[in-house]
Protein backbone atom coordinates (compact mmCIF):
# COMPACT_ATOMS: atom_id res chain seq x y z
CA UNK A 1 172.41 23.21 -19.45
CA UNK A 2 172.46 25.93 -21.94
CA UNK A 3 174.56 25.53 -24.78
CA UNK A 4 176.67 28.43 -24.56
CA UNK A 5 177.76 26.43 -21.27
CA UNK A 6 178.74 23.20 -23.48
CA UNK A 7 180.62 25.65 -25.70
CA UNK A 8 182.51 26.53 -22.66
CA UNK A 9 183.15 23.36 -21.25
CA UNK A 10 184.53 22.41 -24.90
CA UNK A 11 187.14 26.07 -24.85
CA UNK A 12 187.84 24.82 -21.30
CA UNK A 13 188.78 21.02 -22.20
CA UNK A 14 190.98 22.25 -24.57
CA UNK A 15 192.88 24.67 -22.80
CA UNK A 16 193.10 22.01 -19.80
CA UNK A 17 193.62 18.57 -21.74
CA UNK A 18 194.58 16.94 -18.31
CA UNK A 19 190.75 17.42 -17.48
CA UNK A 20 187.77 15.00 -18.37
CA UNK A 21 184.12 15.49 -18.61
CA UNK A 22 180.82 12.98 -17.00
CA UNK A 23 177.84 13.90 -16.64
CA UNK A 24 176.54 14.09 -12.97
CA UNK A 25 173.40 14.12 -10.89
CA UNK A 26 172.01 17.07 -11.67
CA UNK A 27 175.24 18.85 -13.65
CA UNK A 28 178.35 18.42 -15.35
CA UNK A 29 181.50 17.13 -13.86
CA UNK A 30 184.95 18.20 -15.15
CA UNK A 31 187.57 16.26 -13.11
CA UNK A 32 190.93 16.05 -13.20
CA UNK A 33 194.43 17.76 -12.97
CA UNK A 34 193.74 21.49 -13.34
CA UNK A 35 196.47 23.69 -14.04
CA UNK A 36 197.31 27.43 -13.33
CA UNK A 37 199.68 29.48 -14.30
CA UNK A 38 199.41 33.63 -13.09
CA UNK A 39 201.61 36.01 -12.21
CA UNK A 40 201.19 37.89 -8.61
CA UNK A 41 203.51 40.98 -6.88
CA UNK A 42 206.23 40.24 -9.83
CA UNK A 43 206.08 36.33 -9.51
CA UNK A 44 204.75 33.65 -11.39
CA UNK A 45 202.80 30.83 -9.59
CA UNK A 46 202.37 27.53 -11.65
CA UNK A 47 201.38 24.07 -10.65
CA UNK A 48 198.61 21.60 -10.60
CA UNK A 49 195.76 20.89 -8.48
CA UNK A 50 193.70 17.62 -8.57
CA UNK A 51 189.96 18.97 -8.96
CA UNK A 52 186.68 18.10 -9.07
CA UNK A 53 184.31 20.89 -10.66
CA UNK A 54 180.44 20.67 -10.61
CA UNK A 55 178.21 23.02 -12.77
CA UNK A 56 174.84 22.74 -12.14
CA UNK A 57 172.38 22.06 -14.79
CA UNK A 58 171.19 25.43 -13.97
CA UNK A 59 174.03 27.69 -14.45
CA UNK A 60 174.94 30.41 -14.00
CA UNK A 61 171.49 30.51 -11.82
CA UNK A 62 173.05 27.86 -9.87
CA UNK A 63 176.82 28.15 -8.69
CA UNK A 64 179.25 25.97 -9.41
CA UNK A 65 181.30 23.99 -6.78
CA UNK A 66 185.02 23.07 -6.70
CA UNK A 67 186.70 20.45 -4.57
CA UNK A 68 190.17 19.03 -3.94
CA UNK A 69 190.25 15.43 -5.00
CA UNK A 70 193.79 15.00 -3.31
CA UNK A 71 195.42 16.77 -0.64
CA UNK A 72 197.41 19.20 -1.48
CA UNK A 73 194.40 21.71 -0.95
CA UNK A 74 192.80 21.06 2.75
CA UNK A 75 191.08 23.13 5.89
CA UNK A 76 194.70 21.97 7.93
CA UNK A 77 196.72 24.21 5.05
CA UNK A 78 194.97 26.27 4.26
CA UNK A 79 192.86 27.86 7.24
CA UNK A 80 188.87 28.10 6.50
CA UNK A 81 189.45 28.67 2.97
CA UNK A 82 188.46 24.96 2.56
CA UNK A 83 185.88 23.11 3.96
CA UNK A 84 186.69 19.39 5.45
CA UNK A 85 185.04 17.64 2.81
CA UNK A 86 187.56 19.17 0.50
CA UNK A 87 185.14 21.94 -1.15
CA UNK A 88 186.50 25.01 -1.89
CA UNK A 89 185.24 28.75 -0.01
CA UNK A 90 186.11 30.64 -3.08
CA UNK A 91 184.14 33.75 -1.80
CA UNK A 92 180.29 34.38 -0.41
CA UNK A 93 177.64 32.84 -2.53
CA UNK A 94 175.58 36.29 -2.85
CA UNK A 95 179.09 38.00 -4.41
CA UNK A 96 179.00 35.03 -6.87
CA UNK A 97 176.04 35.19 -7.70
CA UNK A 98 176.07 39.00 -8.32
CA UNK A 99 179.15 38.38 -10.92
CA UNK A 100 177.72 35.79 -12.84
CA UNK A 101 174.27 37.42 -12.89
CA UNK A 102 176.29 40.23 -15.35
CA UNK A 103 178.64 37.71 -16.51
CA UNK A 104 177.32 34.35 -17.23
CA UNK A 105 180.26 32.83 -17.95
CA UNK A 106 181.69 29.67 -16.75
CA UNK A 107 185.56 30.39 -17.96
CA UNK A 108 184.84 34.14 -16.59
CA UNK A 109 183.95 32.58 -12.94
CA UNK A 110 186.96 30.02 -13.06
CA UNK A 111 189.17 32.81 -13.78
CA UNK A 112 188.12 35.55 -11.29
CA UNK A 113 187.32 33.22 -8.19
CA UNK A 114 189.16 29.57 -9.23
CA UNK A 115 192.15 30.78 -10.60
CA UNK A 116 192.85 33.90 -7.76
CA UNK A 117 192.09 31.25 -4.90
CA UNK A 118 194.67 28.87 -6.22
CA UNK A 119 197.35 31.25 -6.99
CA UNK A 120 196.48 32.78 -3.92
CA UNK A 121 197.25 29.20 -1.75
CA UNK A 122 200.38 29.08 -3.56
CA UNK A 123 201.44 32.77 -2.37
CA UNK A 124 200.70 31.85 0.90
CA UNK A 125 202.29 28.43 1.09
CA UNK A 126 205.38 30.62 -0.63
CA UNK A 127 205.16 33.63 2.24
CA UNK A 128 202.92 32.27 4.91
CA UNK A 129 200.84 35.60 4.18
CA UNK A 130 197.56 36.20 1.80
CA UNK A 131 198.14 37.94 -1.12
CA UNK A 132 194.62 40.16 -0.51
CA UNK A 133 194.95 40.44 2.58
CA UNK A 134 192.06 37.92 5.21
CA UNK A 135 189.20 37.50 3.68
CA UNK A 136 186.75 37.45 6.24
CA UNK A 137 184.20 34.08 6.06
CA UNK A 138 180.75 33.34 7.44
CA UNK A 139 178.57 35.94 8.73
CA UNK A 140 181.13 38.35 9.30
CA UNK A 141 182.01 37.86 5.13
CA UNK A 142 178.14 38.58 4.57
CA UNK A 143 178.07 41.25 6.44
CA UNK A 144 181.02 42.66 4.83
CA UNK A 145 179.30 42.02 1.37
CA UNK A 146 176.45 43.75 2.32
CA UNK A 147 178.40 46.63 3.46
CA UNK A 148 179.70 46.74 0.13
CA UNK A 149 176.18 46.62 -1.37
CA UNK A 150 175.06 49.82 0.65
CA UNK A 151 177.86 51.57 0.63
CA UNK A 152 178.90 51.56 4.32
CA UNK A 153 181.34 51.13 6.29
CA UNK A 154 179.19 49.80 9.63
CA UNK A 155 177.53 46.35 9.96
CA UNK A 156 175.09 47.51 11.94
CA UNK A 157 173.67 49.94 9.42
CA UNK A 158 174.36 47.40 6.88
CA UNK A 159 172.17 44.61 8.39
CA UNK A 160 169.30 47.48 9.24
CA UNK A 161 169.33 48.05 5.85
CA UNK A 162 168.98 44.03 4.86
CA UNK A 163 166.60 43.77 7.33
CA UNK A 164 164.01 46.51 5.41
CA UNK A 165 164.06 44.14 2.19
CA UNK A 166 162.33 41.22 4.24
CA UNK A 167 159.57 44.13 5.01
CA UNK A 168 156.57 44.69 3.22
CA UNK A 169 155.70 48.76 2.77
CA UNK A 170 157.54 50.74 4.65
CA UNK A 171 156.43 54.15 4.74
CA UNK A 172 158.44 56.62 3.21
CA UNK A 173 157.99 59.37 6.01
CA UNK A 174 159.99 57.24 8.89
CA UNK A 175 163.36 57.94 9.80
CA UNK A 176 165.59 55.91 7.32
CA UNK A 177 167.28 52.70 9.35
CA UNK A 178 170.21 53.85 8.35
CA UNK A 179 170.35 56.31 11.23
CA UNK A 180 171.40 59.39 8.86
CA UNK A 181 168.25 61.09 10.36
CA UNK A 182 166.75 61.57 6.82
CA UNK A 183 163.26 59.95 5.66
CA UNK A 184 163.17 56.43 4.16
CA UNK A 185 161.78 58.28 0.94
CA UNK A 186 164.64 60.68 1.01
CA UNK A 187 167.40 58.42 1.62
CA UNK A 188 167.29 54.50 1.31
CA UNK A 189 164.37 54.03 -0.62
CA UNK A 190 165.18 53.69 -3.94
CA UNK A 191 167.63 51.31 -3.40
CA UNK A 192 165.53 49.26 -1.26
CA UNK A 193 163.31 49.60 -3.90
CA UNK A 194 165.95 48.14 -6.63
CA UNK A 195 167.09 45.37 -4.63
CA UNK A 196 163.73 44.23 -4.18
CA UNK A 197 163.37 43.62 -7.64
CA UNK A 198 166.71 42.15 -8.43
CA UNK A 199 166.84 38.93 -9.37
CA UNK A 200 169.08 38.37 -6.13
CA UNK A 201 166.51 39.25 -4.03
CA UNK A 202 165.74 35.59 -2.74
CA UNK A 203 169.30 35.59 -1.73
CA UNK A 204 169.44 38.76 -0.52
CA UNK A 205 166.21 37.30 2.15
CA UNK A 206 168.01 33.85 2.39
CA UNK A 207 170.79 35.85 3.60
CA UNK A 208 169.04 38.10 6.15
CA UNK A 209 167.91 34.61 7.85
CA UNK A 210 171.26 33.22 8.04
CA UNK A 211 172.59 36.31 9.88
CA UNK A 212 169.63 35.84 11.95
CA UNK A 213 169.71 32.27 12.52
CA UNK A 214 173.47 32.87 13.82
CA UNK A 215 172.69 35.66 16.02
CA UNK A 216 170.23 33.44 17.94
CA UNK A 217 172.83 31.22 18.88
CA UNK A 218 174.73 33.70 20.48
């Protein structure tokens, strides 16, 4: 683990002195009573949540996970926002991975996607509603990430698009997938051409075989 990381972990133990440090199979483990306090539509949420938090010896290549270690956090309470062994959906790995990949920051990732989800549970335990509105899961979440990667509105188009970066030269005089009726060359290419050297790209490939995997079981 890099020590910029450590550093991190130090800021992090001090701001949260309920919280505790071990060293883990692979990664760090801070565990503990984790505490939040944010302000959301003119309220402020506080409280504490029992967590478990591990970061991977390779961060932020590597995601970190979070889990309930009680439960007051759980799949019953909060819909599919948790998993059943207590882990955490805080959003789709690939949109995770793009933050940290420009922000390798452990204290940046607990605040955008830690923090938000937990003040977000206590909004909706508050006013049985989510504060951003449902965020979709799954395949239909990836799809919606991806249509936020290409600038689309349609999945369709969105997962033709995915689909080009498994394939190996494409020729720039076809019609584009996108259906716009312009040539690859004039019209997707370039980003094709970007995301395929991204370092995302094996997710971006891991991803287009999920969304396959899950269509064959249709």
């Amino acid at each position: 683990m890099k020590d910029a990381v450590h550093c991190e972990v130090e800021t992090l133990l001090e701001q949260q002195p309920l919280l505790s440090k071990s060293e883990g199979d692979g990664g760090l483990k801070i565990s503990g009573n984790y505490k939040i306090c944010n302000r959301l539509e003119d309220e402020v949420f506080e409280d504490y949540f029992a967590l478990e938090i591990f970061i991977p010896d390779d961060f932020p290549d590597e995601i970190p996970t979070v889990k309930a270690t009680d439960s007051k956090i759980r799949a019953h309470n909060y819909k599919e926002h948790v998993y059943s062994n207590g882990q955490f959906c805080l959003e789709i790995d690939t949109a995770i991975a793009a933050f940290l990949l420009y922000n390798p920051s452990l204290l940046g990732f607990l605040t955008k996607y830690l923090d938000t989800f937990l003040c977000g549970f206590l909004f909706y335990q508050k006013h049985k509603r989510l504060p951003f509105g449902e965020h979709k899961h799954g395949i239909e979440g990836l799809l919606d990430f991806y249509c936020e990667l290409f600038a689309t509105t349609d999945k369709r188009t969105a997962f033709s698009l995915l689909a080009c970066l498994s394939k190996d030269n494409l020729k720039g005089h076809i019609q584009c997938p996108c259906q716009s009726g312009n040539r690859f060359r004039n019209c997707h290419r370039e980003r094709i051409s970007e995301l395929r050297t991204s370092n995302l790209y094996d997710r971006y490939k891991s991803d287009y075989k999920t969304i396959i995997a899950d269509l064959h079981r249709r």
